[in-house]
C-alpha atoms as a PDB file:
ATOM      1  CA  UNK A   1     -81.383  68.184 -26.092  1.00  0.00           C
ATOM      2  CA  UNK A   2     -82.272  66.237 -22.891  1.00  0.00           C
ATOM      3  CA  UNK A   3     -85.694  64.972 -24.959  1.00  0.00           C
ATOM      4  CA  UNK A   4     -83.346  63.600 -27.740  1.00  0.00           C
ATOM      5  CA  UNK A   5     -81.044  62.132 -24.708  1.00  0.00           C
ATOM      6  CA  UNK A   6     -83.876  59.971 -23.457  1.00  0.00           C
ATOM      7  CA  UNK A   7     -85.628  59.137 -26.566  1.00  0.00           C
ATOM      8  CA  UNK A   8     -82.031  57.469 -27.917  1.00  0.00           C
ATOM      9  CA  UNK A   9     -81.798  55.904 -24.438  1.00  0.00           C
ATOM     10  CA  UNK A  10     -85.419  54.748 -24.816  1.00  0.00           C
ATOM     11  CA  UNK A  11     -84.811  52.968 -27.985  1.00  0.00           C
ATOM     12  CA  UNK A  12     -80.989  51.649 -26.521  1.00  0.00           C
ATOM     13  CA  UNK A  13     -83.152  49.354 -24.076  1.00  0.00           C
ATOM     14  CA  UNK A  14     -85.161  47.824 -26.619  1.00  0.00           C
ATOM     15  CA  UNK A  15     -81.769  45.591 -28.009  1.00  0.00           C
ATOM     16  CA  UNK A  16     -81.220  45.169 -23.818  1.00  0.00           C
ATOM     17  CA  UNK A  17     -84.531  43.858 -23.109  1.00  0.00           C
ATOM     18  CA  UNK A  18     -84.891  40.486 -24.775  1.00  0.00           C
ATOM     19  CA  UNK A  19     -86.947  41.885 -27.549  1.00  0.00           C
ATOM     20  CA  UNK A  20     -85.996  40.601 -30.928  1.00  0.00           C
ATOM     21  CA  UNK A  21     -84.765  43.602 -32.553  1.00  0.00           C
ATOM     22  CA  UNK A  22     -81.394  43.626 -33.821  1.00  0.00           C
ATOM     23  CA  UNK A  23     -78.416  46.312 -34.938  1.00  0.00           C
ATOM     24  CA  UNK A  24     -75.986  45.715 -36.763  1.00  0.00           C
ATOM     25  CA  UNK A  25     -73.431  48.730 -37.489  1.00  0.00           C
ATOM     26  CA  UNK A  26     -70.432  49.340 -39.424  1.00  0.00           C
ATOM     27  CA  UNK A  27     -68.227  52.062 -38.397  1.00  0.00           C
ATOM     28  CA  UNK A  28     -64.815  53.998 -39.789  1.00  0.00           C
ATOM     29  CA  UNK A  29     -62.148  53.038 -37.374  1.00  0.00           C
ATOM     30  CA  UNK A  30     -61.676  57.030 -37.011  1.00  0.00           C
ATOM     31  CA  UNK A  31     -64.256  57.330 -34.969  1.00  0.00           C
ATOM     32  CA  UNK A  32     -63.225  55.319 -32.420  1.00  0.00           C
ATOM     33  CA  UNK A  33     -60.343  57.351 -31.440  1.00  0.00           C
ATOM     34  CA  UNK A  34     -61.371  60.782 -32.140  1.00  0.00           C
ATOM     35  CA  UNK A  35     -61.107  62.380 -29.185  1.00  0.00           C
ATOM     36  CA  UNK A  36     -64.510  64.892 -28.989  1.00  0.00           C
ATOM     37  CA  UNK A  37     -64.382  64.288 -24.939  1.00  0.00           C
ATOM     38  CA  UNK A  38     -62.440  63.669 -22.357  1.00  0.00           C
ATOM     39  CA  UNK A  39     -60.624  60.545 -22.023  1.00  0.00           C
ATOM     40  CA  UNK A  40     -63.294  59.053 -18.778  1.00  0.00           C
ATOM     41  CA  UNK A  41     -66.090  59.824 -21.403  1.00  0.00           C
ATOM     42  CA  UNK A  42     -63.921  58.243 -24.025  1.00  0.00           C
ATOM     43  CA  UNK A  43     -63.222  55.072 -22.176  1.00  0.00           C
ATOM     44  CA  UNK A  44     -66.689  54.751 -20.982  1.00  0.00           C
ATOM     45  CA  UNK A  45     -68.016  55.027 -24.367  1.00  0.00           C
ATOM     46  CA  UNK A  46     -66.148  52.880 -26.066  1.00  0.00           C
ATOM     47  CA  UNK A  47     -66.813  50.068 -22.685  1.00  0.00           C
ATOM     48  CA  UNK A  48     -70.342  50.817 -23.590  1.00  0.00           C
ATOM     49  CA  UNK A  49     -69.700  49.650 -27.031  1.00  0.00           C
ATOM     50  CA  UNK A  50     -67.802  46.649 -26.212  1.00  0.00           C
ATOM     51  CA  UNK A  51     -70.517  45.658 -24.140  1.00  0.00           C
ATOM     52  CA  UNK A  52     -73.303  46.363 -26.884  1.00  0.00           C
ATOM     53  CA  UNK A  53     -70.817  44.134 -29.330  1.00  0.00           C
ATOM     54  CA  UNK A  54     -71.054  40.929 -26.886  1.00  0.00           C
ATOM     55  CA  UNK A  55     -74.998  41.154 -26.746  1.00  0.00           C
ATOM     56  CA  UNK A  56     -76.442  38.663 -29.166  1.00  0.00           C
ATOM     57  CA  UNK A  57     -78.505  41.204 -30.600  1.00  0.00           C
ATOM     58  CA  UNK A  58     -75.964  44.106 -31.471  1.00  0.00           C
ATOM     59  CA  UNK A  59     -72.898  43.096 -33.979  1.00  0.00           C
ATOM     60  CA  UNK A  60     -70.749  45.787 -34.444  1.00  0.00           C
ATOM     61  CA  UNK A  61     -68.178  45.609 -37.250  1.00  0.00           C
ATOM     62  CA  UNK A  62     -65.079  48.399 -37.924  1.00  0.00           C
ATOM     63  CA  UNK A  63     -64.048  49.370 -41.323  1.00  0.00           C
ATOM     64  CA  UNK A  64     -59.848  50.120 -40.938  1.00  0.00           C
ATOM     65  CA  UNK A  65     -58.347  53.041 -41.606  1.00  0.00           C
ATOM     66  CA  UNK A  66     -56.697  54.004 -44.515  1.00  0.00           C
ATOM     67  CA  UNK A  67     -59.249  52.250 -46.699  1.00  0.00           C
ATOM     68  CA  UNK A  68     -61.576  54.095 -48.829  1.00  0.00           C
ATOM     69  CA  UNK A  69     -64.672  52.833 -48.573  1.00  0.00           C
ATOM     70  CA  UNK A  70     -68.733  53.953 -49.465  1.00  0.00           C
ATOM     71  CA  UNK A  71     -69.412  55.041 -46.036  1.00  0.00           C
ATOM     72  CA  UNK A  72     -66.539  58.112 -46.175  1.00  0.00           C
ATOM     73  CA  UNK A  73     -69.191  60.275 -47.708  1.00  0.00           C
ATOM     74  CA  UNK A  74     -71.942  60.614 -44.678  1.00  0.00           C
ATOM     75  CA  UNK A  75     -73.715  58.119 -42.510  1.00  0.00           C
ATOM     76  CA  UNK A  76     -76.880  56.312 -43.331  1.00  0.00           C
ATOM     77  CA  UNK A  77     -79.151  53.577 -41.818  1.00  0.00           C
ATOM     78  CA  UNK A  78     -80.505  50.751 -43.272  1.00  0.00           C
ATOM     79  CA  UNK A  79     -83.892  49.333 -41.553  1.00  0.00           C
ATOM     80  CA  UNK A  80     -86.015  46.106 -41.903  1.00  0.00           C
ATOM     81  CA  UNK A  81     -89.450  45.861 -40.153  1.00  0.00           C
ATOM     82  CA  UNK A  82     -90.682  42.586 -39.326  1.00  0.00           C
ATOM     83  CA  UNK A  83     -94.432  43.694 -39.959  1.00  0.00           C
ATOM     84  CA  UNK A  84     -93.975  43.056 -44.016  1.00  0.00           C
ATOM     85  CA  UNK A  85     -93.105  46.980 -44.660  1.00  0.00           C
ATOM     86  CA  UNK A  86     -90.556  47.541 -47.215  1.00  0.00           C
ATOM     87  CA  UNK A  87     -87.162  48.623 -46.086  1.00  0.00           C
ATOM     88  CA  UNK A  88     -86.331  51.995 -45.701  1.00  0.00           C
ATOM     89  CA  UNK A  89     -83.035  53.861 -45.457  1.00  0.00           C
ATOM     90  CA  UNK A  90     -82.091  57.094 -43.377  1.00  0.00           C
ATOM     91  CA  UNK A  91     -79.301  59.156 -43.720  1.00  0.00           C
ATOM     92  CA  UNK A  92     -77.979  62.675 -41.942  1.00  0.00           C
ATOM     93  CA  UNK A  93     -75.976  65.465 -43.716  1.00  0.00           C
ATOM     94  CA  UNK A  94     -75.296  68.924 -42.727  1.00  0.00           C
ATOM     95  CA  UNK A  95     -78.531  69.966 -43.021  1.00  0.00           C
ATOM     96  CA  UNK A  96     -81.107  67.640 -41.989  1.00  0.00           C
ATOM     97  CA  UNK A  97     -82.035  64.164 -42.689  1.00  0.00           C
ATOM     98  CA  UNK A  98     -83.870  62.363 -44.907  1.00  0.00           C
ATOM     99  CA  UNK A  99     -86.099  58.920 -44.860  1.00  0.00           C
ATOM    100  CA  UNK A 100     -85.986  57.119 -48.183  1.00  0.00           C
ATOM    101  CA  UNK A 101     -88.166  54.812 -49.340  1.00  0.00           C
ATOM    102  CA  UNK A 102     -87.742  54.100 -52.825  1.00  0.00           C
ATOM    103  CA  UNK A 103     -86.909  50.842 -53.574  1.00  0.00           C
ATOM    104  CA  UNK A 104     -83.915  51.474 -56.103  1.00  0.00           C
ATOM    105  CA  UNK A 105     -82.689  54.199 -53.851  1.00  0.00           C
ATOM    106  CA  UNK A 106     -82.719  51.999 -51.112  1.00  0.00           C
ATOM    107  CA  UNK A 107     -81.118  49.246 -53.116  1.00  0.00           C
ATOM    108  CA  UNK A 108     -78.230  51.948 -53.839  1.00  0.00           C
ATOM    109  CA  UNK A 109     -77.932  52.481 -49.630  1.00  0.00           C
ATOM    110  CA  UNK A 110     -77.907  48.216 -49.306  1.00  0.00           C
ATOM    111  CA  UNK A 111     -75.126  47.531 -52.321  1.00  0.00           C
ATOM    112  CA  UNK A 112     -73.199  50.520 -50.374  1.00  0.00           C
ATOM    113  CA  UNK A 113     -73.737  48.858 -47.066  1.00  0.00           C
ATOM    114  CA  UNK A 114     -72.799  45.298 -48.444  1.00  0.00           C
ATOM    115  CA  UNK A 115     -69.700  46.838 -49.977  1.00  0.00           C
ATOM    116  CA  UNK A 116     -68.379  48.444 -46.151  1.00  0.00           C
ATOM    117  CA  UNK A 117     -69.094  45.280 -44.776  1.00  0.00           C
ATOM    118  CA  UNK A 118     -66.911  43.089 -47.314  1.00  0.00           C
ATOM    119  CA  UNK A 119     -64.316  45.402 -46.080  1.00  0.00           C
ATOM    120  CA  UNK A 120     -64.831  45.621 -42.655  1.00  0.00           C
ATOM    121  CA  UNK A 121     -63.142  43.619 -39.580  1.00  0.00           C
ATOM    122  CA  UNK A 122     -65.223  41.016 -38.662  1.00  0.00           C
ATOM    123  CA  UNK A 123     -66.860  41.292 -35.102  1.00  0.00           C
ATOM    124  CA  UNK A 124     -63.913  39.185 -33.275  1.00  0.00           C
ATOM    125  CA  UNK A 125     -61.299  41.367 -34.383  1.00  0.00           C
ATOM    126  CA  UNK A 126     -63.436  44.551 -34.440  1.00  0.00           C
ATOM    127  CA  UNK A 127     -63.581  43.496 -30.319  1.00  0.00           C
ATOM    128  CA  UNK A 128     -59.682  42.941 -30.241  1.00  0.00           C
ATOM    129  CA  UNK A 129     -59.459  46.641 -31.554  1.00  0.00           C
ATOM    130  CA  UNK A 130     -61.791  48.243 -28.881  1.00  0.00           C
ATOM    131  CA  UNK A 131     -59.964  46.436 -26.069  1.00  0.00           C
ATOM    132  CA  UNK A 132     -56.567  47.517 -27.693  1.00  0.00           C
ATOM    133  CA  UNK A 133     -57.943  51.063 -27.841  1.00  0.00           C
ATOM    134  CA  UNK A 134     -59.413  51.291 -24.405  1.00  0.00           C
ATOM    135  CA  UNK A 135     -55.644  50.015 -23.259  1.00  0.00           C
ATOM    136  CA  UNK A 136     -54.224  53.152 -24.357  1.00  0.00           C
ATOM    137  CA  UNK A 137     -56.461  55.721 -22.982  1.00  0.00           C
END
């Protein structure tokens, strides 16, 4: 668990380094104020993210609640390599993951991605929200 810990860490300093790598990530309001921790670990995560969202390599978007939307059925990544490779899509489930890598699949996981985003807050507002939730812990 510690291995995973650093490796994500690791890979967190790349968009804090300079390096021209960039994330951008749309997330389910829910998440934001689920409560898996307590409130210090809360509050600190969601500064963290705040933080991330003001870097100009990280733009973080949040999809309100009460809208259904393509990402309500499990989480997935979409990633673009600068080196020419094709893109690639990853997703998690119960289970396990998965990499995918063909091209109409991946399509599928981009239209779904493009579809969250059309309904998602864009990054001003999606800051306004964090700060509004960080008041109230």
């Amino acid at each position: 668990m510690e291995r995973l810990l650093a490796d994500r860490l690791k890979r967190q300093q790349r968009f804090l380094s300079g390096q021209r790598q960039y994330l951008w990530a749309l997330i389910d309001e829910g998440v934001l104020d689920r409560f898996i921790a307590h409130h210090d670990i809360m509050r600190g995560q969601l500064a963290h993210l705040l933080e991330l969202s003001e870097l100009g390599t990280v733009g973080l978007r949040v999809a309100p609640r009460g809208r259904f939307h393509a990402g309500l059925d499990g989480s997935f990544e979409l990633m673009q390599f600068g080196d020419g490779s094709p893109p690639m899509a990853y997703t998690e489930a119960v289970f396990g993951w998965r990499l995918v890598s063909d091209v109409a699949e991946v399509e599928s996981f981009a239209l779904r991605y493009d579809r969250l985003g059309n309904l998602a807050l864009p990054e001003d507002q999606t800051r306004d929200l964090v700060r509004k939730l960080l008041e109230t812990i």
